[in-house]
PDB file of N, CA and C in Angstrom:
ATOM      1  N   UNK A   1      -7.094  -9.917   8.276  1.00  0.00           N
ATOM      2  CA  UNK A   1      -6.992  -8.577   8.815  1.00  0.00           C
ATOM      3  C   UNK A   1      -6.951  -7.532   7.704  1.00  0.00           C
ATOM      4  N   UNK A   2      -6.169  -7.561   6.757  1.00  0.00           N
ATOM      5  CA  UNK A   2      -5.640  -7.026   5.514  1.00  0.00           C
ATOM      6  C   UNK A   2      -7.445  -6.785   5.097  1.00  0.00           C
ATOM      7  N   UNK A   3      -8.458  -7.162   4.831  1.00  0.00           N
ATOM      8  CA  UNK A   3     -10.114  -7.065   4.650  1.00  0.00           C
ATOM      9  C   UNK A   3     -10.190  -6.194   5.345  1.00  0.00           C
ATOM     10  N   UNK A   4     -10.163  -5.591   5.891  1.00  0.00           N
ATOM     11  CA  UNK A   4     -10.772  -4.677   7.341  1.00  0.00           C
ATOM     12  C   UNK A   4     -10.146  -3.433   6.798  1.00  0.00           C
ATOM     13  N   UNK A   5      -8.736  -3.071   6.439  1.00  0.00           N
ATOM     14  CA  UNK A   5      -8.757  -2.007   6.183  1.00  0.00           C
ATOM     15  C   UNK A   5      -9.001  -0.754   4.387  1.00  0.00           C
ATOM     16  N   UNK A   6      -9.067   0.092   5.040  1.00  0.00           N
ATOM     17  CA  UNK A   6      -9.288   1.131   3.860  1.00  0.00           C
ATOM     18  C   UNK A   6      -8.040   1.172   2.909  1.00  0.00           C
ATOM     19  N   UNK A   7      -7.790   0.419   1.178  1.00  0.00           N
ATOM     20  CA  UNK A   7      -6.956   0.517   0.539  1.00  0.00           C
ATOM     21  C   UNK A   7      -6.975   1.693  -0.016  1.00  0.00           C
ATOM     22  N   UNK A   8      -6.307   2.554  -0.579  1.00  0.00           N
ATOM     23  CA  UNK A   8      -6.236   3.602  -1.344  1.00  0.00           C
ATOM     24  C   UNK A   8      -4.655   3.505  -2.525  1.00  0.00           C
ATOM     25  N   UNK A   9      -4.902   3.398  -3.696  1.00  0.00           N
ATOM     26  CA  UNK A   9      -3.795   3.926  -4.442  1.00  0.00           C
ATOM     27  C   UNK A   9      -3.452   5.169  -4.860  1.00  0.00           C
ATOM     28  N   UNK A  10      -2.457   5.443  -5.234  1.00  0.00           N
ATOM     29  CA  UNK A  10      -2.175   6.976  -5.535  1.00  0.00           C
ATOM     30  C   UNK A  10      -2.465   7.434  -6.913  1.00  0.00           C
ATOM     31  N   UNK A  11      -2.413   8.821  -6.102  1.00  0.00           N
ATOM     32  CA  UNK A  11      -3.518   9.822  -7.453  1.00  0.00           C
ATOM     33  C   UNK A  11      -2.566   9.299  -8.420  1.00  0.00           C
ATOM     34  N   UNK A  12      -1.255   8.992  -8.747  1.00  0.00           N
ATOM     35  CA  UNK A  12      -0.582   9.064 -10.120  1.00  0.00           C
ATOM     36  C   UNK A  12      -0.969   8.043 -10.504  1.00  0.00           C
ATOM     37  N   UNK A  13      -1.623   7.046 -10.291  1.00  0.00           N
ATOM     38  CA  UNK A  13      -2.049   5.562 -10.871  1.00  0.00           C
ATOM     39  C   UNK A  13      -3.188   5.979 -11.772  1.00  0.00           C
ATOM     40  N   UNK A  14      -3.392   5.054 -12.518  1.00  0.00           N
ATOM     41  CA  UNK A  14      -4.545   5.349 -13.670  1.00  0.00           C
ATOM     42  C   UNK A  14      -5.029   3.950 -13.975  1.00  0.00           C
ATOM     43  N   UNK A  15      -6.162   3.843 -14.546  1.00  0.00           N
ATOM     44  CA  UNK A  15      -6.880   2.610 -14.254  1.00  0.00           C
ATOM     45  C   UNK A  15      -6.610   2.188 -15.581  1.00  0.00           C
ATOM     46  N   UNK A  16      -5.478   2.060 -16.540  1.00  0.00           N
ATOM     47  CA  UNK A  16      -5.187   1.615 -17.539  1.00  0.00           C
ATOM     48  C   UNK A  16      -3.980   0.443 -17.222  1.00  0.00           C
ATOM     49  N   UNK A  17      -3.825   0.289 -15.582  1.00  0.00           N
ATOM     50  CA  UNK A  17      -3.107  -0.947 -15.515  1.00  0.00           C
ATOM     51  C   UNK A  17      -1.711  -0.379 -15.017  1.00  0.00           C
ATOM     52  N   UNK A  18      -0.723  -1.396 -15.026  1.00  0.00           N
ATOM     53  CA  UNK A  18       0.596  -0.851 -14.494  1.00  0.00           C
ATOM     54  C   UNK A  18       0.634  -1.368 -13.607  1.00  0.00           C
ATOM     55  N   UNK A  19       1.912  -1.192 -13.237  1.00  0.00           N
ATOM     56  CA  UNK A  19       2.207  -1.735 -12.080  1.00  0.00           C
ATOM     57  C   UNK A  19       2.085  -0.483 -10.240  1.00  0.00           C
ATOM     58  N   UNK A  20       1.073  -1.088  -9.719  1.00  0.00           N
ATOM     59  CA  UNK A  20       0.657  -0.262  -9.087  1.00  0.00           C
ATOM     60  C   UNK A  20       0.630  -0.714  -7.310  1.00  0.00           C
ATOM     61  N   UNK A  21       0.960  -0.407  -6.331  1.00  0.00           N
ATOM     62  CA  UNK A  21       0.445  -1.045  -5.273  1.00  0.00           C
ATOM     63  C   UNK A  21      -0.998  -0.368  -4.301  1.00  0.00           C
ATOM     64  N   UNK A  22      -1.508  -0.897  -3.808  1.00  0.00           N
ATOM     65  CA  UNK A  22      -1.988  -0.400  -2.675  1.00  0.00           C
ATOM     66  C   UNK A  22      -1.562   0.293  -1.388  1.00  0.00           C
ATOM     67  N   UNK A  23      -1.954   0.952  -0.247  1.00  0.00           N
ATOM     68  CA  UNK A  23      -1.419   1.131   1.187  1.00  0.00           C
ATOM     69  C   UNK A  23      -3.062   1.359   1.936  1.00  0.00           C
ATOM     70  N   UNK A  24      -2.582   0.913   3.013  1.00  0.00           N
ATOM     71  CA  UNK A  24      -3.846   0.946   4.002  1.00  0.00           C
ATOM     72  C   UNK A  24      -3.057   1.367   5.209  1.00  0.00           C
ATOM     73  N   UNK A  25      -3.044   2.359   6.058  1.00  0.00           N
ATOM     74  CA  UNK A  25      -2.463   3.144   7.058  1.00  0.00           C
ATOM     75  C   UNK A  25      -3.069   2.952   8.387  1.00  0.00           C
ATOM     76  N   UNK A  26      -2.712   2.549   9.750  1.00  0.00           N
ATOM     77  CA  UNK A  26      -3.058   2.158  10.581  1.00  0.00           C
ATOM     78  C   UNK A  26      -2.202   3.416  11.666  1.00  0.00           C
ATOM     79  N   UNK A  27      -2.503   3.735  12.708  1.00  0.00           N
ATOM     80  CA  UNK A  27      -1.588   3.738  13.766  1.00  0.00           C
ATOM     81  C   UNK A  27      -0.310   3.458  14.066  1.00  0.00           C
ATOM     82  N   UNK A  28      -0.282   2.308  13.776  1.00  0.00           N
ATOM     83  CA  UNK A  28       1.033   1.682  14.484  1.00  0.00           C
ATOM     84  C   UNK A  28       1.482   1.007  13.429  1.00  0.00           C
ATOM     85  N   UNK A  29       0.863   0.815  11.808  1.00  0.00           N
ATOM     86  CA  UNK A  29       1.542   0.107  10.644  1.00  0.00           C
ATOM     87  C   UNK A  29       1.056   0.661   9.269  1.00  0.00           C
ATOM     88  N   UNK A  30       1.596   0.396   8.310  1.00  0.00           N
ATOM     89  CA  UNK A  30       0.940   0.845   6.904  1.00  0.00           C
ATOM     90  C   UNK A  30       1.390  -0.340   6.438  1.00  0.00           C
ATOM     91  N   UNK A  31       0.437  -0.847   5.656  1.00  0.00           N
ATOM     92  CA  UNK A  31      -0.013  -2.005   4.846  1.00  0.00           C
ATOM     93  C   UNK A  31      -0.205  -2.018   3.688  1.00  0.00           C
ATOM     94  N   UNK A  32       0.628  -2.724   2.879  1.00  0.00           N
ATOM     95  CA  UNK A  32       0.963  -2.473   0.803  1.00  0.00           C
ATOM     96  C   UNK A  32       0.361  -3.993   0.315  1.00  0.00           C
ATOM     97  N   UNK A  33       0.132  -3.534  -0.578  1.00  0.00           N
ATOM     98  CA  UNK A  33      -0.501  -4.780  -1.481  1.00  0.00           C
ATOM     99  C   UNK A  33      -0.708  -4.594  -2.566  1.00  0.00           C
ATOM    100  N   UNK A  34      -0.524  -5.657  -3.297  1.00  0.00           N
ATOM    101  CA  UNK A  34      -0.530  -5.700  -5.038  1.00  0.00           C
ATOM    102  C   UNK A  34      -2.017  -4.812  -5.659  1.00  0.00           C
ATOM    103  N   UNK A  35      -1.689  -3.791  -6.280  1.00  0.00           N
ATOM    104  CA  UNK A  35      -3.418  -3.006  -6.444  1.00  0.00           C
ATOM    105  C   UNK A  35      -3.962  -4.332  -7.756  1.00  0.00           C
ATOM    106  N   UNK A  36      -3.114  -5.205  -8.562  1.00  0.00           N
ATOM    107  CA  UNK A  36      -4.117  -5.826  -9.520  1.00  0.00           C
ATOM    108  C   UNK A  36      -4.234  -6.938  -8.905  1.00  0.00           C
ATOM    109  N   UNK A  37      -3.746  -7.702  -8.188  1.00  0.00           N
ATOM    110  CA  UNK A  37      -4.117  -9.212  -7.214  1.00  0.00           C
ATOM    111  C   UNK A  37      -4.273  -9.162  -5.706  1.00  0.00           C
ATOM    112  N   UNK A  38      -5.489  -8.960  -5.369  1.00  0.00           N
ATOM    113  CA  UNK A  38      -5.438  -8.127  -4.188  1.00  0.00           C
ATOM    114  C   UNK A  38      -5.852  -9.376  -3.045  1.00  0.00           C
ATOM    115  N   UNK A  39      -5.927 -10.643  -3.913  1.00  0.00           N
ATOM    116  CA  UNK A  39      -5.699 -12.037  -2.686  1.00  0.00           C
ATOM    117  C   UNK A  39      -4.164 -12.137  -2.246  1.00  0.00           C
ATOM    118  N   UNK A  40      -3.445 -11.321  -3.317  1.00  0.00           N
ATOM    119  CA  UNK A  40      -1.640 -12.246  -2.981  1.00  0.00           C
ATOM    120  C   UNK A  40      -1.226 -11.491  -1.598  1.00  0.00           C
ATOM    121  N   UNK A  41      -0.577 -12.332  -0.739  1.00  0.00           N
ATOM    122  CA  UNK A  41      -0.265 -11.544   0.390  1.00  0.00           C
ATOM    123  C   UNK A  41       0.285 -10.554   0.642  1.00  0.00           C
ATOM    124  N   UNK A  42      -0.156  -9.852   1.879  1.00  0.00           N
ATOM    125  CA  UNK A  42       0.159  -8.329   1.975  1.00  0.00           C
ATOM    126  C   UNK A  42       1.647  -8.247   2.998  1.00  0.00           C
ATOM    127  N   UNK A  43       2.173  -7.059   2.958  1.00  0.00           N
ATOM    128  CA  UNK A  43       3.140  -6.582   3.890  1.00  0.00           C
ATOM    129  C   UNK A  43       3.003  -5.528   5.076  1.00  0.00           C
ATOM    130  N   UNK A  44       3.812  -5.633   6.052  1.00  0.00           N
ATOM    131  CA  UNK A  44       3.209  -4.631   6.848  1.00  0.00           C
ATOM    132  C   UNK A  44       4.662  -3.969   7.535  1.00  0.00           C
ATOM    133  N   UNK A  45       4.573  -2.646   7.378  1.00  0.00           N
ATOM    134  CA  UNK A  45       6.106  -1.893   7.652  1.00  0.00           C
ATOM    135  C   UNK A  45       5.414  -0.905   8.837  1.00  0.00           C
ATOM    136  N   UNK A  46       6.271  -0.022  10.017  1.00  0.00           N
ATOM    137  CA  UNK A  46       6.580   0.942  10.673  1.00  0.00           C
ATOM    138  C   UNK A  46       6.128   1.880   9.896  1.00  0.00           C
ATOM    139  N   UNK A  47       5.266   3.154  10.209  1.00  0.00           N
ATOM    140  CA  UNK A  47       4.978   4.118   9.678  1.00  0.00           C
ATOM    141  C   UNK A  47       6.528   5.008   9.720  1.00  0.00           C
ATOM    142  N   UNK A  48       7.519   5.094  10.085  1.00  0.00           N
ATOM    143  CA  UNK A  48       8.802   5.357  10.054  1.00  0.00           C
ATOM    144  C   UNK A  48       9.499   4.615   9.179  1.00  0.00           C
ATOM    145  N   UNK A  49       9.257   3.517   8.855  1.00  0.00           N
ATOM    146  CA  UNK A  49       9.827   3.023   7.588  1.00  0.00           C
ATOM    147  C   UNK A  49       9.000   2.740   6.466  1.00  0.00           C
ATOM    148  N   UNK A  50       7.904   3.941   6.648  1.00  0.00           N
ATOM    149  CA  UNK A  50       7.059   3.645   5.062  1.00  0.00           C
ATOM    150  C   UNK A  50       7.707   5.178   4.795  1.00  0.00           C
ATOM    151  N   UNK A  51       7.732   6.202   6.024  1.00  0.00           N
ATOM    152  CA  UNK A  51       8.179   7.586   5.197  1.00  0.00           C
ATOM    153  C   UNK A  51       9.758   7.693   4.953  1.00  0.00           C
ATOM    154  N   UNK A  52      10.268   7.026   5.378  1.00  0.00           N
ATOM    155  CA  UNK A  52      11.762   6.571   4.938  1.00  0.00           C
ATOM    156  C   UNK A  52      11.920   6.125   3.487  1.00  0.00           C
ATOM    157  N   UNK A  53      11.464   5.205   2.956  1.00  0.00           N
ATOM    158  CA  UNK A  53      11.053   4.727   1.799  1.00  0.00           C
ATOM    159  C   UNK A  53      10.361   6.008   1.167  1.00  0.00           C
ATOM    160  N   UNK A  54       9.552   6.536   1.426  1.00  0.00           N
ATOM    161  CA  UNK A  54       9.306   6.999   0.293  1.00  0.00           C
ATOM    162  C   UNK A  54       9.701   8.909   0.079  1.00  0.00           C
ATOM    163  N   UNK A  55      10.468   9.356   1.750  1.00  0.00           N
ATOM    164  CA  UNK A  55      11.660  10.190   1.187  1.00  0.00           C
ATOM    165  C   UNK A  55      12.533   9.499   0.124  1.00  0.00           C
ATOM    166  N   UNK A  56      12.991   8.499   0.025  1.00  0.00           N
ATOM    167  CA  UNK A  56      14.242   8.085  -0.485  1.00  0.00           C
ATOM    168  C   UNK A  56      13.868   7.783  -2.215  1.00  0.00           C
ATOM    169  N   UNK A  57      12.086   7.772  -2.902  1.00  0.00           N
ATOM    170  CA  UNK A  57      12.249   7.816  -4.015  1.00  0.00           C
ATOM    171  C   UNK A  57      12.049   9.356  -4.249  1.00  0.00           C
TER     172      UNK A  57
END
């Protein structure tokens, strides 16, 4: 399923590496994944607990 959707990382990432994740945003879920190993398995949170998380950094 995780294939199907649109990954995007954030503008502050830079293609010199780091530690970086992915998100792919659905309706009803947002979906994170490793941006440099993008076979290792993904996670899938509540769009209410992805903006929870990321008020809180």
């Amino acid at each position: 399923m995780s294939t199907d959707l649109d990954w995007f990382k954030s503008s502050y990432s830079s293609e010199q590496g780091g530690d970086c994740v992915e998100v792919a945003t659905c309706p009803d879920s947002v979906h994170v994944r490793d941006s440099k190993d993008t076979t290792l398995p993904t996670f899938e949170v509540s769009p209410d607990a992805w903006g929870a998380f990321v008020a809180a950094l």
